[in-house]
Protein backbone atom coordinates (compact mmCIF):
# COMPACT_ATOMS: atom_id res chain seq x y z
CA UNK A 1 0.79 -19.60 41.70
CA UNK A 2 -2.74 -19.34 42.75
CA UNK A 3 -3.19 -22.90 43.56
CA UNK A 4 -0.06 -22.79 45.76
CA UNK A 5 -1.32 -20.36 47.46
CA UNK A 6 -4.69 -22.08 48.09
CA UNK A 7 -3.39 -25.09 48.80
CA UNK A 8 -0.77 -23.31 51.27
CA UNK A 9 -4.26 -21.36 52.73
CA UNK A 10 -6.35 -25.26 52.95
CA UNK A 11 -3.38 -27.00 54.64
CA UNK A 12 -2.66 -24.07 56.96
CA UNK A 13 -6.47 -23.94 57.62
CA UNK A 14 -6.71 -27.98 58.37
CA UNK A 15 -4.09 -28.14 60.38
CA UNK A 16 -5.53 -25.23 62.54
CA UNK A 17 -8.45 -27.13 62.95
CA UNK A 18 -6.91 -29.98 63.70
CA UNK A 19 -4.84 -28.54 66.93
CA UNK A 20 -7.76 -26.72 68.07
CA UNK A 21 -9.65 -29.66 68.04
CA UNK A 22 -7.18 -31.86 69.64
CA UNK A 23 -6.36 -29.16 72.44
CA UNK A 24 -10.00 -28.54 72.86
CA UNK A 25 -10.79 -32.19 73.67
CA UNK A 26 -7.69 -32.47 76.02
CA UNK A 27 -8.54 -29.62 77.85
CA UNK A 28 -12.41 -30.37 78.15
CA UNK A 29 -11.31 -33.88 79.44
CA UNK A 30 -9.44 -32.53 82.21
CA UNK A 31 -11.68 -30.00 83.11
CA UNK A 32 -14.78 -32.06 83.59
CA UNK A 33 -12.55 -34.43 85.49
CA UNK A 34 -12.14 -31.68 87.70
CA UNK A 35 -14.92 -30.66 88.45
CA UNK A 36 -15.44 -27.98 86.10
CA UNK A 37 -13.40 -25.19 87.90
CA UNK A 38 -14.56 -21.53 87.11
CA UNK A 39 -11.77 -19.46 84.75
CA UNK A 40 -10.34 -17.94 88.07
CA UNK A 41 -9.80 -21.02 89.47
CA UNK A 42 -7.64 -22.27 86.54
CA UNK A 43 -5.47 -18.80 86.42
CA UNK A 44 -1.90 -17.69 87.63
CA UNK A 45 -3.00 -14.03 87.15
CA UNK A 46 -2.89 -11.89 90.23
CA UNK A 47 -1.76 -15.31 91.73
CA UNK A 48 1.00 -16.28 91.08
CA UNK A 49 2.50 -13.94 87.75
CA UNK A 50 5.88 -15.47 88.19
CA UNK A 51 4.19 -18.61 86.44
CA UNK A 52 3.05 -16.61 83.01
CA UNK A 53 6.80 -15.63 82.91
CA UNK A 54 7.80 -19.70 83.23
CA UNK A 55 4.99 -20.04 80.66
CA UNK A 56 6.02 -17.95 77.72
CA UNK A 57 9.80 -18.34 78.37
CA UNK A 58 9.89 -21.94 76.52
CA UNK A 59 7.41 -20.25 74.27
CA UNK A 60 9.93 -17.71 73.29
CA UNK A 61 12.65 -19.85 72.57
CA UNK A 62 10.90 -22.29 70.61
CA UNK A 63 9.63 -19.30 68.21
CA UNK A 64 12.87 -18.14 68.19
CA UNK A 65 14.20 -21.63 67.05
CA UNK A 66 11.55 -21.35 63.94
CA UNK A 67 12.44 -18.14 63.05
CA UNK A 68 15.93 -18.80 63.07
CA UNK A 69 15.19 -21.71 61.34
CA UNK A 70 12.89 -20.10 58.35
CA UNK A 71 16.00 -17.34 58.00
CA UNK A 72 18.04 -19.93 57.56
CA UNK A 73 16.36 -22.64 54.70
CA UNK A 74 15.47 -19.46 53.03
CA UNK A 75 19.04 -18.17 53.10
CA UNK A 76 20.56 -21.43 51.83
CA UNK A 77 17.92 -22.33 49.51
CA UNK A 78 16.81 -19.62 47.48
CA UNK A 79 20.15 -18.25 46.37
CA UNK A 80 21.18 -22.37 45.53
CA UNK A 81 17.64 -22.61 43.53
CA UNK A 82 18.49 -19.22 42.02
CA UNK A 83 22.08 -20.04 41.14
CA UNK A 84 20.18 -23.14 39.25
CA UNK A 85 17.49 -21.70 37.06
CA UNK A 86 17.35 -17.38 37.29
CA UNK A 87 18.78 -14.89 39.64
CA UNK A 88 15.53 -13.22 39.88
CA UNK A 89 14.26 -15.72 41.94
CA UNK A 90 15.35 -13.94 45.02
CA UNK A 91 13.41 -11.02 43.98
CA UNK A 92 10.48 -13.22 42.86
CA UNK A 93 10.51 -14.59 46.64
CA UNK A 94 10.41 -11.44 48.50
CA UNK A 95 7.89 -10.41 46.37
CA UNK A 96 5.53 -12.82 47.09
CA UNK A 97 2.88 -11.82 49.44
CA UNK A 98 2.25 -15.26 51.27
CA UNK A 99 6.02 -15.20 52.30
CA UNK A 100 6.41 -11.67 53.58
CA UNK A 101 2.97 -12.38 55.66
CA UNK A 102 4.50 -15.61 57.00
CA UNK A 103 7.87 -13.76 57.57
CA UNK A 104 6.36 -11.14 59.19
CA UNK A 105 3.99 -13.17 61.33
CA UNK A 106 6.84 -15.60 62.92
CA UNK A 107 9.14 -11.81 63.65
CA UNK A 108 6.13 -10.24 64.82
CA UNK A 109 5.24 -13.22 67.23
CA UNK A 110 8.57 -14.00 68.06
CA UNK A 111 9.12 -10.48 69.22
CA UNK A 112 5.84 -10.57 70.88
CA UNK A 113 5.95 -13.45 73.26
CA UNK A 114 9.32 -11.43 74.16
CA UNK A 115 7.74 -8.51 74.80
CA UNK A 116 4.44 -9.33 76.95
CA UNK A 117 7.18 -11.71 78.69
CA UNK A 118 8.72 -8.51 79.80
CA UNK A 119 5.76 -6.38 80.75
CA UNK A 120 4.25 -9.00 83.42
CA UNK A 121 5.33 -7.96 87.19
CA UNK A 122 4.22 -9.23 90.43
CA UNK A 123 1.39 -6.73 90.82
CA UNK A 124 0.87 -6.63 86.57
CA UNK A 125 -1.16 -9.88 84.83
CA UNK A 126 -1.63 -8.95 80.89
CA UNK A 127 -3.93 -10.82 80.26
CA UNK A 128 -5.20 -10.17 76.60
CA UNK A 129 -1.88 -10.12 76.04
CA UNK A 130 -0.36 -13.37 77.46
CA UNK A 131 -3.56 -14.83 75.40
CA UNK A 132 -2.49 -13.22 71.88
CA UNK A 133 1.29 -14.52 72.73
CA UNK A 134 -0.20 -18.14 73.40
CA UNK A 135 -2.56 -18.20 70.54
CA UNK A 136 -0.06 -16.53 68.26
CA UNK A 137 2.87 -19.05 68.99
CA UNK A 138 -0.08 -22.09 67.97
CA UNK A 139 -1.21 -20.37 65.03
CA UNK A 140 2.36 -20.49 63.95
CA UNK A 141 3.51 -23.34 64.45
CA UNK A 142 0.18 -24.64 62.80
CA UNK A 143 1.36 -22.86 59.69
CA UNK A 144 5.14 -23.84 59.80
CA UNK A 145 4.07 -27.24 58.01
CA UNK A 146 2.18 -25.98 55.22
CA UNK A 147 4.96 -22.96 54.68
CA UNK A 148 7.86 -25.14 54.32
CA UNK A 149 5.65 -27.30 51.72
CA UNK A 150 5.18 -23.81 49.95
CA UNK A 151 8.42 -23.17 49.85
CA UNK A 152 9.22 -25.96 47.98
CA UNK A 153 6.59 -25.48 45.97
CA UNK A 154 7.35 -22.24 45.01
CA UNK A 155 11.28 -23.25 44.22
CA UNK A 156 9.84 -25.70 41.14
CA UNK A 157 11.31 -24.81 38.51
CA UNK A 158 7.31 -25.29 37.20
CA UNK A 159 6.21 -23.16 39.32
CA UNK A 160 8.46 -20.05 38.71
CA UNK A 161 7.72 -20.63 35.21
CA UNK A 162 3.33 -20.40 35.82
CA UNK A 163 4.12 -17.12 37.92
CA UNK A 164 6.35 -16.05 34.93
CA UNK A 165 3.58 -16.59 32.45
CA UNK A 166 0.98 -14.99 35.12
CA UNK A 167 3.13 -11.85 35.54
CA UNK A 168 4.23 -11.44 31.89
CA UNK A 169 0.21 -11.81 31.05
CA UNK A 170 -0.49 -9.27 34.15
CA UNK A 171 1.60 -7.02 32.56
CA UNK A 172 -0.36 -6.54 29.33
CA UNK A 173 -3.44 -6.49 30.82
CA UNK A 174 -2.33 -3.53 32.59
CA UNK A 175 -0.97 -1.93 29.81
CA UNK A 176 -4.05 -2.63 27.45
CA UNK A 177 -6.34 -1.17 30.86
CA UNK A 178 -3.55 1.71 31.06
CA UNK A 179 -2.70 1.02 34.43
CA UNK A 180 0.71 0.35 33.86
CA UNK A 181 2.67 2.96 31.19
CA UNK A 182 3.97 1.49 28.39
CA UNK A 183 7.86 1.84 29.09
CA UNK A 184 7.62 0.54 32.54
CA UNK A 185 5.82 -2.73 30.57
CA UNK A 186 7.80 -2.91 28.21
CA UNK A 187 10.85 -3.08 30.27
CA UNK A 188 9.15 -5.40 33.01
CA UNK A 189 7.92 -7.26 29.84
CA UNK A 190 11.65 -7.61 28.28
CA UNK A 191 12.95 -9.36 31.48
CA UNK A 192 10.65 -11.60 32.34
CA UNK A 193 10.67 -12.82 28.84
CA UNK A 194 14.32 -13.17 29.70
CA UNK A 195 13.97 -14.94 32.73
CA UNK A 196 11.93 -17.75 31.00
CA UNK A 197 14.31 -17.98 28.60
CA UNK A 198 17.15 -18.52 31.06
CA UNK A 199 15.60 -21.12 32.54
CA UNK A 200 15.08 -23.18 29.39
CA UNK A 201 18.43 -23.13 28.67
CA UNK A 202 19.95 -24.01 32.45
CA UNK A 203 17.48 -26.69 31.71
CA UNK A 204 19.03 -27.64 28.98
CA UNK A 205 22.45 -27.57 30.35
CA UNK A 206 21.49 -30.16 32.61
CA UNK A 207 19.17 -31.82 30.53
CA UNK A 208 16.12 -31.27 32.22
CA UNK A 209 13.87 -31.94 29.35
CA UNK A 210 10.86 -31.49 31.19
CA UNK A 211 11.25 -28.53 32.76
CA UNK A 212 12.73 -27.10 28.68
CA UNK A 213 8.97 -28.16 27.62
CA UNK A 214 7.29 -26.45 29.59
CA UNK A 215 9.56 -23.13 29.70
CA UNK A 216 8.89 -23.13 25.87
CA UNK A 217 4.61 -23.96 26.32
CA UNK A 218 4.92 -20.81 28.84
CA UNK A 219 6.42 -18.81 25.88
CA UNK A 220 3.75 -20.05 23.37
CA UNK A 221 0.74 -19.25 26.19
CA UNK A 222 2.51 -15.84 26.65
CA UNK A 223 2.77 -15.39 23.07
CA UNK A 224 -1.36 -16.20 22.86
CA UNK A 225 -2.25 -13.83 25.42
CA UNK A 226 -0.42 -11.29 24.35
CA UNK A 227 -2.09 -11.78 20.57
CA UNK A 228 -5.27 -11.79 21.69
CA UNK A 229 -4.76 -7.50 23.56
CA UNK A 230 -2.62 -6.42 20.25
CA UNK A 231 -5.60 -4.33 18.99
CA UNK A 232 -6.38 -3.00 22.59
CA UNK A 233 -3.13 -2.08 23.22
CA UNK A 234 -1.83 1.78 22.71
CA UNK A 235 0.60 2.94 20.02
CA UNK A 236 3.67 3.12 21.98
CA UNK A 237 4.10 0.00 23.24
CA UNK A 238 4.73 -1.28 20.21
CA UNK A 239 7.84 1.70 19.56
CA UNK A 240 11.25 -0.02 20.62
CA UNK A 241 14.47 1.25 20.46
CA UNK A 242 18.46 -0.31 19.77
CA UNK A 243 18.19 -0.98 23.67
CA UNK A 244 15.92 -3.24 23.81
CA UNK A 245 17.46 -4.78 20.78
CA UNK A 246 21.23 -4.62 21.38
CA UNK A 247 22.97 -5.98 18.45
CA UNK A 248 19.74 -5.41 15.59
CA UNK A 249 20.19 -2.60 13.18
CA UNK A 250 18.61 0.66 13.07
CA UNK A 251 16.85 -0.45 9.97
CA UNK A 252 15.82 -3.92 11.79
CA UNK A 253 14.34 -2.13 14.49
CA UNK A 254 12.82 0.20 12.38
CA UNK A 255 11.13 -2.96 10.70
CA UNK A 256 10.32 -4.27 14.03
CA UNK A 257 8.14 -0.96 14.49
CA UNK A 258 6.62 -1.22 11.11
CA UNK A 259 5.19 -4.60 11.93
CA UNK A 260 4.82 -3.99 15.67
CA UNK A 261 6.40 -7.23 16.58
CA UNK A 262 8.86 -6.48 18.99
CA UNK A 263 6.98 -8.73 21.96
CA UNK A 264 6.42 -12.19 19.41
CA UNK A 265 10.60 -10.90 18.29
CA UNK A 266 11.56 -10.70 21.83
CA UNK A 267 9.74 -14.52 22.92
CA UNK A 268 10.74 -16.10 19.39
CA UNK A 269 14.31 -15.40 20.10
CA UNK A 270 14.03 -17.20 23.33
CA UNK A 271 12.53 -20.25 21.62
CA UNK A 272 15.62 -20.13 18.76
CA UNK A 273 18.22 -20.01 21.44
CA UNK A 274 16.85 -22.86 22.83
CA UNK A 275 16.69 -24.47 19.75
CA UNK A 276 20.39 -23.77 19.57
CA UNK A 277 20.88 -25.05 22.77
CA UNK A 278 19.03 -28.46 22.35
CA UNK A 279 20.48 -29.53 18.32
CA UNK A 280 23.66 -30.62 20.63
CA UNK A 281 21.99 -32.05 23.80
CA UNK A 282 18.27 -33.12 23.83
CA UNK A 283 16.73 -34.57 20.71
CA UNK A 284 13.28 -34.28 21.41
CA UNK A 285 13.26 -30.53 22.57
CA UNK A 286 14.08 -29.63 19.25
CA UNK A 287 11.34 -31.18 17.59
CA UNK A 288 8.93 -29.20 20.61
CA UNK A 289 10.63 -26.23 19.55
CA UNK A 290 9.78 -26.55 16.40
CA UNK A 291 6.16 -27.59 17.02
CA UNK A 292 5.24 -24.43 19.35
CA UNK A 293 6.89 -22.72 16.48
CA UNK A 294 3.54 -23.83 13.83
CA UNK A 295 1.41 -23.42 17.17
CA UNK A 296 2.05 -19.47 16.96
CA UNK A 297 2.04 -18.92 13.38
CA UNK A 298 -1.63 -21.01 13.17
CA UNK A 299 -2.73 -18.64 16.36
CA UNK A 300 -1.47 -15.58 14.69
CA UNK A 301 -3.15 -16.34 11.33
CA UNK A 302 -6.83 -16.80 13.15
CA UNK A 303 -6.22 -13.72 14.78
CA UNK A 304 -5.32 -12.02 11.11
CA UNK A 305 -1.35 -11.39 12.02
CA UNK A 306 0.06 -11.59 8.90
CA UNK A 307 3.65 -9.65 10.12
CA UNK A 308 3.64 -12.96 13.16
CA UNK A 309 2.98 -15.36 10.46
CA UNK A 310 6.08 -13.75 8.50
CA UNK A 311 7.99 -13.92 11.67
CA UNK A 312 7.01 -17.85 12.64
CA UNK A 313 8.51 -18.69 8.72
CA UNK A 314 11.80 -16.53 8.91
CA UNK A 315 12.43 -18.70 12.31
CA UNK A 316 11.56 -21.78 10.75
CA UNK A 317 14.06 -20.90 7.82
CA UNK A 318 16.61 -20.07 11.15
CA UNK A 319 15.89 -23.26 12.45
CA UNK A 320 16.33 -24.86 9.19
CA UNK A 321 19.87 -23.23 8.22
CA UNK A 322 21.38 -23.79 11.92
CA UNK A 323 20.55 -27.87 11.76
CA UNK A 324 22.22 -27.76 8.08
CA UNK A 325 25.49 -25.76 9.36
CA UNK A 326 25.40 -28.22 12.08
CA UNK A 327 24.78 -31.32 9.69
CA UNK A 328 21.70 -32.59 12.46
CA UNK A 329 19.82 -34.44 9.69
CA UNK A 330 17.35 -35.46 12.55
CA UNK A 331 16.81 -32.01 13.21
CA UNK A 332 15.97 -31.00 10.09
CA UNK A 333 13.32 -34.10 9.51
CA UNK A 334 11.55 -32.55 12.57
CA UNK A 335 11.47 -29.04 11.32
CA UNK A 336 10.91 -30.16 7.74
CA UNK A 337 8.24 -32.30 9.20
CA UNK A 338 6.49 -29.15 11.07
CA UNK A 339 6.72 -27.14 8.27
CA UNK A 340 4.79 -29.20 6.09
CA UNK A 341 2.16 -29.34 8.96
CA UNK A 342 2.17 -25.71 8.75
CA UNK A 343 1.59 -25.47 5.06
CA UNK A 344 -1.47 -27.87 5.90
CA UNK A 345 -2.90 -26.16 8.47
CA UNK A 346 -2.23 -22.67 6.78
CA UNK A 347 -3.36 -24.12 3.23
CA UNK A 348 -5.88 -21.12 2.74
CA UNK A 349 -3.20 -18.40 2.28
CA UNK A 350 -1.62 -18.61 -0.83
CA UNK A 351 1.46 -16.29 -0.66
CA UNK A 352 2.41 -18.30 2.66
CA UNK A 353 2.15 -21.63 0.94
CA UNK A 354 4.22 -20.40 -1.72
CA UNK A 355 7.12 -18.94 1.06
CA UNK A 356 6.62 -22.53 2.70
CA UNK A 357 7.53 -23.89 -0.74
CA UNK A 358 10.07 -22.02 -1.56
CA UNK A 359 11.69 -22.91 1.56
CA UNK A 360 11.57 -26.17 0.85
CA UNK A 361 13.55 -26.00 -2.48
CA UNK A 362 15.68 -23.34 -0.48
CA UNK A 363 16.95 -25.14 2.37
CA UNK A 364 17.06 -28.65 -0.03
CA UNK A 365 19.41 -26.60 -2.17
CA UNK A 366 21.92 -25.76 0.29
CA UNK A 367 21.99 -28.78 2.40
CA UNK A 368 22.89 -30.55 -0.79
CA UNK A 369 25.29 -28.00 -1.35
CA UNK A 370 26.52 -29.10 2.53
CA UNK A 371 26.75 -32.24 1.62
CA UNK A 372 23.81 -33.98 3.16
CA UNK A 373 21.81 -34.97 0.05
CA UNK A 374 19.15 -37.03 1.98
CA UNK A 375 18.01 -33.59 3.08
CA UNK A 376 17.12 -32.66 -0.49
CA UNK A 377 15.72 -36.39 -0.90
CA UNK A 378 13.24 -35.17 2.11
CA UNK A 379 12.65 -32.14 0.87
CA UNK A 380 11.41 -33.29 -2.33
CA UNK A 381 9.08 -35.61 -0.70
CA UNK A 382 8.16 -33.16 2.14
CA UNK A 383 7.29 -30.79 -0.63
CA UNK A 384 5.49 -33.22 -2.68
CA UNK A 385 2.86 -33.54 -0.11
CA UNK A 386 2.60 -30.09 0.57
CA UNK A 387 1.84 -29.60 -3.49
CA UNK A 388 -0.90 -32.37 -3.47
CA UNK A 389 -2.42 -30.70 -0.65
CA UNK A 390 -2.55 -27.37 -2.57
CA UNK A 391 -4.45 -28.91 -5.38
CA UNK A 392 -6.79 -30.63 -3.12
CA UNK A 393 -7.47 -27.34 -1.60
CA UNK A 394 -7.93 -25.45 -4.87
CA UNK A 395 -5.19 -23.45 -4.27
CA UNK A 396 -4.47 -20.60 -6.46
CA UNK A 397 -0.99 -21.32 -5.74
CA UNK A 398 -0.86 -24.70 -6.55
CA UNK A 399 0.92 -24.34 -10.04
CA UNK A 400 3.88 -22.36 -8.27
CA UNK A 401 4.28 -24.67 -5.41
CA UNK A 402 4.65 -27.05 -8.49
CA UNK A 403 7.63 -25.63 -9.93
CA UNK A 404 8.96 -25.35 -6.44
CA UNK A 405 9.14 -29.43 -6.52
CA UNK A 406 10.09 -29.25 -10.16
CA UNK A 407 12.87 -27.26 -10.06
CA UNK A 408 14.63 -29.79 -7.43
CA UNK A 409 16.87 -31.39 -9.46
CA UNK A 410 17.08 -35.37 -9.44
CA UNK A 411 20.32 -35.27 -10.94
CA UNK A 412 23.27 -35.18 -8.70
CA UNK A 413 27.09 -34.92 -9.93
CA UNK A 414 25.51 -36.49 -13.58
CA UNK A 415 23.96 -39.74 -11.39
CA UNK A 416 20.01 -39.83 -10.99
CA UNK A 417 19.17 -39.24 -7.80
CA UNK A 418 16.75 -41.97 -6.74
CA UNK A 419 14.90 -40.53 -3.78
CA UNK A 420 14.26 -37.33 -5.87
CA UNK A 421 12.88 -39.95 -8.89
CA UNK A 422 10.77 -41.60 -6.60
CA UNK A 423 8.75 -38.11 -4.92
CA UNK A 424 8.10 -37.34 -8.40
CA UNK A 425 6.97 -40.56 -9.52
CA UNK A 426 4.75 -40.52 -6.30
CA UNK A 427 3.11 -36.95 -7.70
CA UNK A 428 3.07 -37.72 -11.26
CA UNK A 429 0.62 -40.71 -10.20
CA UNK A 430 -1.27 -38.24 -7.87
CA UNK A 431 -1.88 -36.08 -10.90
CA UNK A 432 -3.19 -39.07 -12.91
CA UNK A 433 -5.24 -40.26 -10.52
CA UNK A 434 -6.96 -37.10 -10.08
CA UNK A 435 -7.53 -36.32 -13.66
CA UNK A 436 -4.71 -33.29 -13.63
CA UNK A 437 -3.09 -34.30 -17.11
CA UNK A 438 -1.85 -30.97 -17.71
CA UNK A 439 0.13 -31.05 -14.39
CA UNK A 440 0.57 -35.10 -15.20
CA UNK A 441 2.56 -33.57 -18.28
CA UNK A 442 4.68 -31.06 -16.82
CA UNK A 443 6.41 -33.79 -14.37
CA UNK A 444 6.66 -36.04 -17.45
CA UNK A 445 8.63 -33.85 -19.35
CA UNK A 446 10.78 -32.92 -15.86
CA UNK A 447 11.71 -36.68 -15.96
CA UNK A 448 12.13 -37.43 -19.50
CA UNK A 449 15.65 -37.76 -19.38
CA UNK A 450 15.40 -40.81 -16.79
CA UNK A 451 16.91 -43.43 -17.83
CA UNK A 452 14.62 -46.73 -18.04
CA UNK A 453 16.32 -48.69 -15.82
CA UNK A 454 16.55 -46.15 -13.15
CA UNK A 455 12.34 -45.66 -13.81
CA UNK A 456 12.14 -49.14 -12.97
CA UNK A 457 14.15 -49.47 -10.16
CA UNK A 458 12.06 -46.31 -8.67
CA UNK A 459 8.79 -48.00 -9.74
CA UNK A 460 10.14 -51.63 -7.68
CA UNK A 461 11.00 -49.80 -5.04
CA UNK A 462 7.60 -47.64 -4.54
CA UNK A 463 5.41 -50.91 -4.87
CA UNK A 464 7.68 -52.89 -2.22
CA UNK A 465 7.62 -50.12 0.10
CA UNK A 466 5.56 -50.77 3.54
CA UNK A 467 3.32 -48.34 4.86
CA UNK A 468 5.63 -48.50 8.33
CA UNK A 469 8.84 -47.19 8.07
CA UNK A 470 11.60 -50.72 9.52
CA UNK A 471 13.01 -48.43 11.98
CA UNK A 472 11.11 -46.48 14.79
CA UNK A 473 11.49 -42.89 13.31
CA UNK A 474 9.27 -39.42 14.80
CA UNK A 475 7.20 -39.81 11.44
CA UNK A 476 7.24 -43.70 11.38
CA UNK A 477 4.59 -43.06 7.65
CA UNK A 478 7.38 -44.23 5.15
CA UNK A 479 8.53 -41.57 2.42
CA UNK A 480 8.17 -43.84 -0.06
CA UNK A 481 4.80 -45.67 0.51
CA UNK A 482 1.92 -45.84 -2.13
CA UNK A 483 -1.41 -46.37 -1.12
CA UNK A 484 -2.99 -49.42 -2.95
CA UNK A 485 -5.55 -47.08 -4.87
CA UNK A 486 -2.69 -45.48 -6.60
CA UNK A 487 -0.41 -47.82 -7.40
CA UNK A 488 -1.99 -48.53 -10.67
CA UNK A 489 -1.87 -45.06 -11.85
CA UNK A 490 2.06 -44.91 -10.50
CA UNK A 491 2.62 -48.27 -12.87
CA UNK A 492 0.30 -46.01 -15.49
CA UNK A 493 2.55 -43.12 -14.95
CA UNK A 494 5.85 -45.23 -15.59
CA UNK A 495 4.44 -46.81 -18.76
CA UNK A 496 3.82 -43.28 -20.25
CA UNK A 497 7.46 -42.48 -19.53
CA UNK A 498 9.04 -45.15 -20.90
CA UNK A 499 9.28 -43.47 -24.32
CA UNK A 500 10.64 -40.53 -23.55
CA UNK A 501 13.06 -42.57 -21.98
CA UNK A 502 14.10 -44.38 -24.53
């Protein structure tokens, strides 16, 4: 909001300048065409005071037009803006200090000319006070301009989101300073956390994907700020009770208090019901979901936020299970895809690499069990990368987020499932490539029972496949590409199976 405001302040100021200068050359025109009269000269005071009346009179009705006119945009405007993204806006717009000055101003002048209008008489000039009424009227209609482009402004849906952010931020900087008391932030906290959320999903409703994305970057920035005053802030804002939580358990809000999460609980929940919202509607929100999803969990792990971390994953898993119930198999190829950018980026903590795993195997599990077996196929592969990366990095997980890719099985309903095949050939290769015979054994005797035709069907298929995926795909990397340095040990790794095969 604080560029609206300046920008409201420079355009109010230019156009200011811009009167006076115009009016000042007019009248200096005229008066040295004239001769140069003194001020008495040029005045109807103690002259002719009928003629300030005559002055202000078109004065006063043209303020009063404005003013009526202000009452009534505002009036029809705010509650239709309201009615479209959160009924708080009314209350956002009264609070708002550069429109109860402007408000103000146009009553106070309107009143004014009125009133200085009234007090002249035959025998009466006001002077000072016919000059405030005249200078007041310009100086308002200078800023009429500039506060009708602030209005508008200030209805963006953009905008009500950045003075969202600014007074959900404000609000923990006054509880961390204890200028605020930690129920009164909490509660202020709660609905303006609400009111973002809100106006994701009218967003979403009428598919304003733009306007989604940023709602849910003002939740991740919130999110940030908030992380970085944790420490500072004082014991009981993190204690919560069933009414901030309707519908958790006591025991769930008793967890909440353990791991004083309730503010990341609160946001998070915004972000899933706006995942909700977009698996039906808007494609690419879900994947944005999903992506400021890994955004907080890598922020909370640099600040050391293990219990956010937990939180980010247990969403991810949400995510996960509502695109299976819904069968969205694009969904899940985002989320799947963001997860295994997670388990990169958070490769240096072993027990969350090993809950990343296990979600993979997890979630492959029961979307096979839904039906949708190319989830498993992606899965396997997902997970496959995420297990090379854990032996690149030394990982002292490494040999459990092994099993995790072992134990998906690559047998479906007694038929070899070839995707599955294929991400193990792909890591079996890896393994030999990188001198890792041990681990080169355990996926040989996983696939032993692979019959030799099926082997070499998997190992055609590898070879052939192009780095590019043939359709235009989020990813676009194909699953099943080889690089050309390890396609000889992939060709090594089929020869060594072949007799088990057989």
């Amino acid at each position: 909001m604080a560029p609206m405001k300046a920008s409201f302040r420079a355009t109010a100021l230019v156009l200011a300048g811009v009167f006076f200068a115009i009016f000042s050359v007019e009248f200096l025109a005229e008066w040295w065409r004239l001769g140069m009269p003194s001020a008495g000269e040029m005045s109807w005071a103690d002259v002719n005071n009928a003629k300030l009346v005559d002055v202000l009179s078109p004065m006063a009705r043209g303020y009063n037009n404005i003013l009526a006119m202000l009452i009534a945009t505002i009036g029809l405007a705010i509650p239709l803006t309201a009615n479209m993204h959160t009924p708080k806006l009314i209350d956002m717009f009264f609070r708002d200090r550069v429109n109860q000055l402007v408000l103000v101003f146009m009553a106070f002048g309107a009143a004014n000319v009125l009133w200085v209008d009234y007090i002249i008489g035959p025998k009466f000039a006001p002077v000072w006070a016919f000059r405030v009424a005249v200078w007041g009227a310009l100086a308002g209609w200078a800023i009429l301009v500039p506060y009708f482009f602030y209005v508008v402004r200030f209805l963006d849906p953009s905008n009500i989101l950045g003075r969202l952010h600014d007074e959900t931020t404000r609000i923990v900087d006054d509880v961390a300073s204890g200028k605020l008391g930690t129920e009164e932030g909490q509660a202020a906290a709660h609905e303006r956390l609400y009111q973002m959320g809100t106006i994701i999903l009218k967003a979403l409703d009428r598919a304003d994907r733009s306007v989604a994305l940023e709602g849910l970057w003002a939740v991740k920035r919130t999110l940030d700020h908030h992380g970085t005053h944790k420490p500072t802030m004082p014991a009981a804002w993190f204690k919560v009770d069933r009414g901030d939580f309707v519908g958790l358990s006591s025991d769930a809000i008793e967890l909440l208090n353990e791991d004083k999460s309730w503010f990341e609980m609160k946001a998070m929940t915004q972000m899933f019901l706006a995942y909700q919202h977009a698996l039906s509607k808007t494609a690419d929100v879900v994947s944005s979901v999903s992506d400021a999803n890994r955004v907080i969990a890598v922020a909370a792990a640099a600040r050391g936020d293990d219990k956010v971390v937990e939180l980010s994953l247990r969403y991810f898993n949400n995510f996960l299970r509502e695109a299976i119930k819904r069968k969205d198999v694009h969904a899940v190829y985002d989320v799947f895809y963001q997860y295994r950018l997670l388990a990169h980026d958070l490769r240096a903590r072993p027990d969350t690499l090993r809950s990343i795993a296990r979600g993979f195997h997890y979630y492959g599990d029961v979307a096979r069990s839904a039906g949708l077996d190319f989830v498993e196929d992606m899965a396997a592969f997902d997970l496959g990368f995420v297990v090379r990366r854990a032996y690149d990095e030394k990982s002292p997980m490494a040999r459990a987020v092994l099993d995790e890719e072992l134990a998906i099985s690559h047998v479906r309903k007694g038929v070899f499932a070839p995707l599955i095949v294929k991400a193990k050939l792909i890591l079996g290769a890896y393994f030999l490539q990188t001198g890792r015979a041990a681990e080169a054994a355990l996926v040989r005797a996983d696939l032993a029972g692979v019959a030799p035709d099926a082997l070499a069907s998997a190992e055609r298929g590898l070879l052939a496949a192009e780095r590019s995926f043939f359709e235009v795909t989020a990813r676009q990397v194909n699953f099943e590409y080889v690089a050309p340095e390890r396609r000889e040990h992939l060709q090594a790794f089929v020869r060594s199976l072949a007799p088990a095969a057989a």
